[in-house]
PDB file of N, CA and C in Angstrom:
ATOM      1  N   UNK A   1      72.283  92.220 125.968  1.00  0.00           N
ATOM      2  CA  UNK A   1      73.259  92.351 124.896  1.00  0.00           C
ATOM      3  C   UNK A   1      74.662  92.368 125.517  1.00  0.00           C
ATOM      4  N   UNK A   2      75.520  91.361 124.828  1.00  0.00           N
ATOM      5  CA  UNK A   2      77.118  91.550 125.360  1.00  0.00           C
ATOM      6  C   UNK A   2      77.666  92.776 124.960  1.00  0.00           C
ATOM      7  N   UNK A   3      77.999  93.544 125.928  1.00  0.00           N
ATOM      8  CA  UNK A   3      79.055  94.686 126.138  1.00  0.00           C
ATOM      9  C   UNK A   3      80.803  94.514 125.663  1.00  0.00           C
ATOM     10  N   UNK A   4      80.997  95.739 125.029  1.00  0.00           N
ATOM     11  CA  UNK A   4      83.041  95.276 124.845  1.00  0.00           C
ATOM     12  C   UNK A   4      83.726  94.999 126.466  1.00  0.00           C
ATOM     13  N   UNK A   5      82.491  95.863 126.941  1.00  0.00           N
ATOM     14  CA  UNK A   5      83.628  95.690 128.564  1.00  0.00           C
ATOM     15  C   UNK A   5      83.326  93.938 129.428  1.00  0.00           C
ATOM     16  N   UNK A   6      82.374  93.480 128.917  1.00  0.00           N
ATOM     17  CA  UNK A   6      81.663  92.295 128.802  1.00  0.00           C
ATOM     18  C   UNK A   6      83.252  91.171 128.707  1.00  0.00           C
ATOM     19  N   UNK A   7      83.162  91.458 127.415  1.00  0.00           N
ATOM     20  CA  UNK A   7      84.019  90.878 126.510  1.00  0.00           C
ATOM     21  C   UNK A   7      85.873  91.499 127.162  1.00  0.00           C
ATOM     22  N   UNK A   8      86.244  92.125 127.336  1.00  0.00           N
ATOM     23  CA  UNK A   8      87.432  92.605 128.171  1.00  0.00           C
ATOM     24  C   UNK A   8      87.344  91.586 129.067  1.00  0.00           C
ATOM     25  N   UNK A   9      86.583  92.057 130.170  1.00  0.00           N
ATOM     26  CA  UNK A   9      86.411  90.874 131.203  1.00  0.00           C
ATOM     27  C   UNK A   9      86.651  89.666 131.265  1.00  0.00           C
ATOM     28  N   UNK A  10      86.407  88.981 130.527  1.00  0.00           N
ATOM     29  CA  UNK A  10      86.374  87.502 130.013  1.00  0.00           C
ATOM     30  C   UNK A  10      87.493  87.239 129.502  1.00  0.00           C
ATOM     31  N   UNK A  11      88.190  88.531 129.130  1.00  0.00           N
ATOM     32  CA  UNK A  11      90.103  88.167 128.246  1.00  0.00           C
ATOM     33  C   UNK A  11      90.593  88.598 129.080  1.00  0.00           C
ATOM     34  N   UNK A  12      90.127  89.528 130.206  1.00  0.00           N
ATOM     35  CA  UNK A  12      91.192  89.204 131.594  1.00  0.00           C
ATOM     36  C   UNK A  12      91.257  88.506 132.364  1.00  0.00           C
ATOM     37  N   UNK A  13      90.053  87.699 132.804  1.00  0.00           N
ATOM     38  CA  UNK A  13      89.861  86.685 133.514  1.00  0.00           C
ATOM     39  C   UNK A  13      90.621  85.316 133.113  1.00  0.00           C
ATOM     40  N   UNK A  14      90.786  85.758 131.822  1.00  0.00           N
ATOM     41  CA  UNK A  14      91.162  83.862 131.379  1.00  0.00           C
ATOM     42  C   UNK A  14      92.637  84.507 130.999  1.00  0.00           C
ATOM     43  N   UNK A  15      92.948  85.449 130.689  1.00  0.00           N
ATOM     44  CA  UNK A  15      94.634  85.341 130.362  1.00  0.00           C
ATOM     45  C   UNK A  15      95.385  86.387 131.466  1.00  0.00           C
ATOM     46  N   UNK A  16      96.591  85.954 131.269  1.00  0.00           N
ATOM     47  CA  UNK A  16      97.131  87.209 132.165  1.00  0.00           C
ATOM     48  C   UNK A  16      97.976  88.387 130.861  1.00  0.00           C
ATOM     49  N   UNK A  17      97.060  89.695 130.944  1.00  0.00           N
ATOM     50  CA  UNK A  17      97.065  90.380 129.974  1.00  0.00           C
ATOM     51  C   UNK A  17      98.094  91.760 130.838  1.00  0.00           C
ATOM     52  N   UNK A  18      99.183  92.046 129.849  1.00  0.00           N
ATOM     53  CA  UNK A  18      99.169  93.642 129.937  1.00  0.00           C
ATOM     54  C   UNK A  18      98.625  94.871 129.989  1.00  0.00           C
ATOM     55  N   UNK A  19      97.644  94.711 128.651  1.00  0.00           N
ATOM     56  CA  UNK A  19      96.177  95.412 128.187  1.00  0.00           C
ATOM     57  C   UNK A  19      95.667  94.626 127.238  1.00  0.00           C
ATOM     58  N   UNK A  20      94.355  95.545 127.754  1.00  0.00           N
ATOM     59  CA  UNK A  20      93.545  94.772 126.586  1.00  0.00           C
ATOM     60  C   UNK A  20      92.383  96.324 126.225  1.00  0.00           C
ATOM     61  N   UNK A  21      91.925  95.977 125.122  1.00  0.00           N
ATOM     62  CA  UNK A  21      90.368  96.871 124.736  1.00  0.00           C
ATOM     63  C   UNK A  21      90.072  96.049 123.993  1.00  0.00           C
ATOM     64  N   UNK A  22      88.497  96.831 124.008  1.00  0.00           N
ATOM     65  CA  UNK A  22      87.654  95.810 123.284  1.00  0.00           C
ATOM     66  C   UNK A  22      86.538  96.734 122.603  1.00  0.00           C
ATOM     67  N   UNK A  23      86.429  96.991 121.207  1.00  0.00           N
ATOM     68  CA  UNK A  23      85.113  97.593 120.707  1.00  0.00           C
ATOM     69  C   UNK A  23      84.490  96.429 120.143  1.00  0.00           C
ATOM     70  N   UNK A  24      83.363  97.135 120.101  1.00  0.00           N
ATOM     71  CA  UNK A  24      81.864  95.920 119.345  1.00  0.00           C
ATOM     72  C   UNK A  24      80.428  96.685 119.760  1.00  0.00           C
ATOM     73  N   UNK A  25      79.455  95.872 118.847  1.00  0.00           N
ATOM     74  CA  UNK A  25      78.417  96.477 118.562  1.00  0.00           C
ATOM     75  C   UNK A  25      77.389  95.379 119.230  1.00  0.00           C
ATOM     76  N   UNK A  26      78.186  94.289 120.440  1.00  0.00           N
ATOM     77  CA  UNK A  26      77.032  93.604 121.090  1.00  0.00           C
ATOM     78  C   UNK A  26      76.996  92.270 120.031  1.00  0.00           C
ATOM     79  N   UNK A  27      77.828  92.257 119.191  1.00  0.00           N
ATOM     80  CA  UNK A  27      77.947  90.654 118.363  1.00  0.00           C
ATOM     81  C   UNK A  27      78.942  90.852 118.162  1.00  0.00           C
ATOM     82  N   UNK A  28      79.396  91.364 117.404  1.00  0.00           N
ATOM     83  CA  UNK A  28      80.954  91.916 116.435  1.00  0.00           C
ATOM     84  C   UNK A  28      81.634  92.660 117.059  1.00  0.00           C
ATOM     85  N   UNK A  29      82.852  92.012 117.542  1.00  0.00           N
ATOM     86  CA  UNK A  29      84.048  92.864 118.328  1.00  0.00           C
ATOM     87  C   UNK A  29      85.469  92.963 117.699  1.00  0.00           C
ATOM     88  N   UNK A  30      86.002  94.286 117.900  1.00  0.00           N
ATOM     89  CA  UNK A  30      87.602  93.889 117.881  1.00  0.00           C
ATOM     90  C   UNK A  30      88.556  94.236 119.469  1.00  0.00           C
ATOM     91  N   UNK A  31      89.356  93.815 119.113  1.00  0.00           N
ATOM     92  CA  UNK A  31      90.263  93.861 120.563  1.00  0.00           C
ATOM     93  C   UNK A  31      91.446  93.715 119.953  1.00  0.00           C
ATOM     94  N   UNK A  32      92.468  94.334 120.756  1.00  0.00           N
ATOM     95  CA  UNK A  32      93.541  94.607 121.174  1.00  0.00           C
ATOM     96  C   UNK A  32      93.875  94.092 122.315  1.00  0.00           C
ATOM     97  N   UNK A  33      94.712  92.833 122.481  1.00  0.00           N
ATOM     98  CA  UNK A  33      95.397  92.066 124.067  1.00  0.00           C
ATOM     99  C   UNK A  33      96.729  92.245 123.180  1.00  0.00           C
ATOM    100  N   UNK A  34      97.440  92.352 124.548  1.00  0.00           N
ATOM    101  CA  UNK A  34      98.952  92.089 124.886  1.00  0.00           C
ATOM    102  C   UNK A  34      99.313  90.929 125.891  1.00  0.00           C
ATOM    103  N   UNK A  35      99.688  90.137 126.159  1.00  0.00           N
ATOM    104  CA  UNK A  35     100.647  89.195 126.899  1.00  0.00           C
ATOM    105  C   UNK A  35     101.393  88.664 126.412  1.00  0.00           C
ATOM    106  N   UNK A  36     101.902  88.221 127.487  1.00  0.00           N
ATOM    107  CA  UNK A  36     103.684  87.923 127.844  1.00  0.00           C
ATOM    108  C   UNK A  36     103.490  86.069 127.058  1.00  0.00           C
ATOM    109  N   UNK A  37     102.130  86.057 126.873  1.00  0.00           N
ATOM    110  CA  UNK A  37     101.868  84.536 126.671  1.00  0.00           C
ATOM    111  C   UNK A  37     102.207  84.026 125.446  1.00  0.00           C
ATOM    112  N   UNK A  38     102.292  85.545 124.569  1.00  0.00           N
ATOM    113  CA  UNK A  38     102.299  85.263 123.111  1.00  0.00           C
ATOM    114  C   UNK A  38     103.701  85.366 122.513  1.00  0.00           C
ATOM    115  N   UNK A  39     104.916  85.392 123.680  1.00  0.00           N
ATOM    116  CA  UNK A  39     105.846  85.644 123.505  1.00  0.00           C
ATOM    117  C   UNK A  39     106.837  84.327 122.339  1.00  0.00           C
ATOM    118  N   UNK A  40     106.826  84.117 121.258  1.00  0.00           N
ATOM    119  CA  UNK A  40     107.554  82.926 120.359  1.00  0.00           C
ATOM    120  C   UNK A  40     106.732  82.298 119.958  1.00  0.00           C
ATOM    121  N   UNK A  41     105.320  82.902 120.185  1.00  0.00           N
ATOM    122  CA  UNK A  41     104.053  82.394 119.188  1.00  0.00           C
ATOM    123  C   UNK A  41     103.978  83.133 117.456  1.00  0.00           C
ATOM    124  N   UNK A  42     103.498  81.829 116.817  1.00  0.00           N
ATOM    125  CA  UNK A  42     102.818  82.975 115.610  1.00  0.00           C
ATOM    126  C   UNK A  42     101.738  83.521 116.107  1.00  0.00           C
ATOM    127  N   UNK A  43     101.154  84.423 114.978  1.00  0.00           N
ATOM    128  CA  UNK A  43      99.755  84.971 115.532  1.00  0.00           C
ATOM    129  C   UNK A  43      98.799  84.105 115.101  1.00  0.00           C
ATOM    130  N   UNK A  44      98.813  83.187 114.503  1.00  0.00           N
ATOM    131  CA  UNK A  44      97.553  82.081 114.765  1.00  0.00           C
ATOM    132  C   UNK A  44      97.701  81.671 116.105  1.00  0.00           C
ATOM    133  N   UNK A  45      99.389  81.155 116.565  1.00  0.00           N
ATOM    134  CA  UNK A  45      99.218  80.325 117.816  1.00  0.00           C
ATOM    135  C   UNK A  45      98.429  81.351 118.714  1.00  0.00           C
ATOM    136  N   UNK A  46      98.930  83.041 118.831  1.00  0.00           N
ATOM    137  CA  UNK A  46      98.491  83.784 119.706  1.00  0.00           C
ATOM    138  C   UNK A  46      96.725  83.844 119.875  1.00  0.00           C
ATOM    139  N   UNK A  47      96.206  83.614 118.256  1.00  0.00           N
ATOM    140  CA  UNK A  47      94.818  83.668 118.440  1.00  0.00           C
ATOM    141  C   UNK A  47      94.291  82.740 119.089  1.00  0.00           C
ATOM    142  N   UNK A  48      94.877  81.598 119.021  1.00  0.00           N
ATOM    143  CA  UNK A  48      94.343  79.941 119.758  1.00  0.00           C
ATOM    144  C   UNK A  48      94.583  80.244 121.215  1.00  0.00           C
ATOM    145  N   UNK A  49      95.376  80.651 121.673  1.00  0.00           N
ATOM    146  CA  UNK A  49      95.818  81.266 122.939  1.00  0.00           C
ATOM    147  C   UNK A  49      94.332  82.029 123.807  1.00  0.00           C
ATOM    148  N   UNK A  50      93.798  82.576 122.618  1.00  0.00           N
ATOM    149  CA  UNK A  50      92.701  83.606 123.443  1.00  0.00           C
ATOM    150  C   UNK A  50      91.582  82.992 123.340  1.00  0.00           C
ATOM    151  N   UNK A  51      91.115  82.271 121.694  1.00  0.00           N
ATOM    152  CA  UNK A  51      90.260  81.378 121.983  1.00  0.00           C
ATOM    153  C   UNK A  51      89.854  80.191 122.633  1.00  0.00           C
ATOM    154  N   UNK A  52      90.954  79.504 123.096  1.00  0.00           N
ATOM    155  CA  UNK A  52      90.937  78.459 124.140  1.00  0.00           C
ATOM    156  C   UNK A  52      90.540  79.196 125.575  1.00  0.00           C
ATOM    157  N   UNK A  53      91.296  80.827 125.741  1.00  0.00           N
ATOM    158  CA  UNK A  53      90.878  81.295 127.118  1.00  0.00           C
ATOM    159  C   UNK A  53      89.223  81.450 127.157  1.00  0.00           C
ATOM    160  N   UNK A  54      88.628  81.934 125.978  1.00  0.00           N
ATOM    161  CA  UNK A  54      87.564  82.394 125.773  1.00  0.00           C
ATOM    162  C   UNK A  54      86.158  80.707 126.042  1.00  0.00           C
ATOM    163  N   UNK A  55      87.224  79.820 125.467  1.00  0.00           N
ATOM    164  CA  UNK A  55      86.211  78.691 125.714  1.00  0.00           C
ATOM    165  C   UNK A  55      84.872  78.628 125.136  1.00  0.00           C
ATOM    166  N   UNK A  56      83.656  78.266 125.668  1.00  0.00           N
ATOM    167  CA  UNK A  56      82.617  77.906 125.101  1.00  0.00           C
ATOM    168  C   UNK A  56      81.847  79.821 125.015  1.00  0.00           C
ATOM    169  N   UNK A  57      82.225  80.732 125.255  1.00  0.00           N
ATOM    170  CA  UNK A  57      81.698  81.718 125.282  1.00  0.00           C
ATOM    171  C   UNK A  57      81.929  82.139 123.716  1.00  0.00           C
ATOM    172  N   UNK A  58      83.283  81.649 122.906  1.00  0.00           N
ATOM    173  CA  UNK A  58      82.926  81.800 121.846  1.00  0.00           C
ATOM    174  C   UNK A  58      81.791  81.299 120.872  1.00  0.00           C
ATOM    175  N   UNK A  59      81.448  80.076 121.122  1.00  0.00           N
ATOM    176  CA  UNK A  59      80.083  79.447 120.205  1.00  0.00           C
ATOM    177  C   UNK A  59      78.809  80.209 121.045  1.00  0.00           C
ATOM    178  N   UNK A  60      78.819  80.727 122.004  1.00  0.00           N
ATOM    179  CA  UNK A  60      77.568  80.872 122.918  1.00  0.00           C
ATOM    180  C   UNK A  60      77.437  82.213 122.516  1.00  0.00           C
ATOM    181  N   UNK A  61      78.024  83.149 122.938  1.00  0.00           N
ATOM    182  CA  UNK A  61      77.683  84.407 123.202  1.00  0.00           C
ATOM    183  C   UNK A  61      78.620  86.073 122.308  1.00  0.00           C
ATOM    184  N   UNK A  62      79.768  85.150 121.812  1.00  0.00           N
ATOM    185  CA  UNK A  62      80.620  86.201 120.930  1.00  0.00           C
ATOM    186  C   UNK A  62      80.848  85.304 119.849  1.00  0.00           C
ATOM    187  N   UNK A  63      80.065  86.305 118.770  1.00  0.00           N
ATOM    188  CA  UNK A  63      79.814  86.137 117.542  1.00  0.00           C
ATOM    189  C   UNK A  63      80.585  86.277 116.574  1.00  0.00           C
ATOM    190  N   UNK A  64      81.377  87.115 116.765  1.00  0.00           N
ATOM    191  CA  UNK A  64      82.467  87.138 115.965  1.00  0.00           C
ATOM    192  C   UNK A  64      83.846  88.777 117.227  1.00  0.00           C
ATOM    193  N   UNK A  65      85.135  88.073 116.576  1.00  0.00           N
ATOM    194  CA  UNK A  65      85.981  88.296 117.368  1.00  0.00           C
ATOM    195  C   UNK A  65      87.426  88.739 116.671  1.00  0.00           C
ATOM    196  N   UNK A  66      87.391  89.955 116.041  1.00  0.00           N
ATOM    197  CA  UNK A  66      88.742  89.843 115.651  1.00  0.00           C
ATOM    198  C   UNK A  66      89.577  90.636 116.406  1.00  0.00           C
ATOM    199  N   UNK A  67      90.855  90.200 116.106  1.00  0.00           N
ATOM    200  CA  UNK A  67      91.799  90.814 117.396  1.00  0.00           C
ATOM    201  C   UNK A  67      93.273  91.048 116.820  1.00  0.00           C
ATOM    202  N   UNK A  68      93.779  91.896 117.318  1.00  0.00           N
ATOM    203  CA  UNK A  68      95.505  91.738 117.411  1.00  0.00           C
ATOM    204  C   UNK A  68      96.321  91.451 118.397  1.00  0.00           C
ATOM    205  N   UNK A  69      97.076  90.873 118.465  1.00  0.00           N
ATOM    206  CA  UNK A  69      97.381  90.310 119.463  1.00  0.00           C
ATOM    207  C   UNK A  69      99.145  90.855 119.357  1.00  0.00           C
ATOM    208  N   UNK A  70      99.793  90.895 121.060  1.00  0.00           N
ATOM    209  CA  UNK A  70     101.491  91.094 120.600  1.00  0.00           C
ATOM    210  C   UNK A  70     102.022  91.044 121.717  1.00  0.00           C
ATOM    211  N   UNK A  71     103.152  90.958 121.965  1.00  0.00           N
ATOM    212  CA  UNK A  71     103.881  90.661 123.388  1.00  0.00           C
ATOM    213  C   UNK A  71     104.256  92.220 124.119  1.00  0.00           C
ATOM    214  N   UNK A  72     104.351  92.310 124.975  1.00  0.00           N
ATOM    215  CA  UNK A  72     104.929  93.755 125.478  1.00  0.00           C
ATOM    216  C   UNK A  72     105.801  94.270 124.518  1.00  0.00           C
ATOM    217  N   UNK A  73     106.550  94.204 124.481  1.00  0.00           N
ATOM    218  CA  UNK A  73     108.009  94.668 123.513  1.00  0.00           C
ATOM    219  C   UNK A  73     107.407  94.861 122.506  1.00  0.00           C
ATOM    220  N   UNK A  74     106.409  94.322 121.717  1.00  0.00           N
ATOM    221  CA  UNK A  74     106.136  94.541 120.669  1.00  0.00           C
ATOM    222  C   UNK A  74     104.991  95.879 120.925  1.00  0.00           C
ATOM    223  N   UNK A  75     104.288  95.798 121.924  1.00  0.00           N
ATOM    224  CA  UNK A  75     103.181  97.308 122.093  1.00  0.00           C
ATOM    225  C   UNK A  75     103.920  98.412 122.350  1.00  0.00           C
ATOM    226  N   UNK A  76     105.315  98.245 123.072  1.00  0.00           N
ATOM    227  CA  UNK A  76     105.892  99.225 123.565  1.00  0.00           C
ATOM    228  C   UNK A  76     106.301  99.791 122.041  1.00  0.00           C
ATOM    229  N   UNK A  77     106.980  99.377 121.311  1.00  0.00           N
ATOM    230  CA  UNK A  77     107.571  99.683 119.838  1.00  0.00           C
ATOM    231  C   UNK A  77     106.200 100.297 119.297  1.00  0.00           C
ATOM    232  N   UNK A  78     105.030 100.013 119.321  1.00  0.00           N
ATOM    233  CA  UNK A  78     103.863 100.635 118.369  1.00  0.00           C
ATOM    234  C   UNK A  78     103.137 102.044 118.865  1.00  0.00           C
TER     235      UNK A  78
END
């Protein structure tokens, strides 16, 4: 069964993140990433951002994935 820390892994490996977490029940996750990547993105672009990092692991192995996504400046403010 995929783990959230599973799933962390795989959004640090493929992006360069500030932070990240990740809950889920082994199909169904949410997460919280920050990077600098999403900086003058919308948050669709930001989501395409993670799903392109995520690649074929999304059809394979994470089932569903919702997330928030925000640039430093913006986590620091929350």
């Amino acid at each position: 069964m995929l783990t959230p820390e599973t799933v962390r892994s795989y959004i640090e490996e493929s992006l360069l993140c500030e932070h990240v977490e990740v809950r889920g029940d082994g199909q169904h996750f949410e997460a919280i990433i920050v990077s600098e990547l999403f900086e003058g993105k919308s948050v669709l672009k930001q989501h395409q951002v993670v799903y392109d990092a995520l690649g074929d692991r999304m059809k394979s192995e994470i089932h569903a994935l919702s997330m928030r996504t925000m640039t430093p400046d913006k986590w620091k403010s929350t």
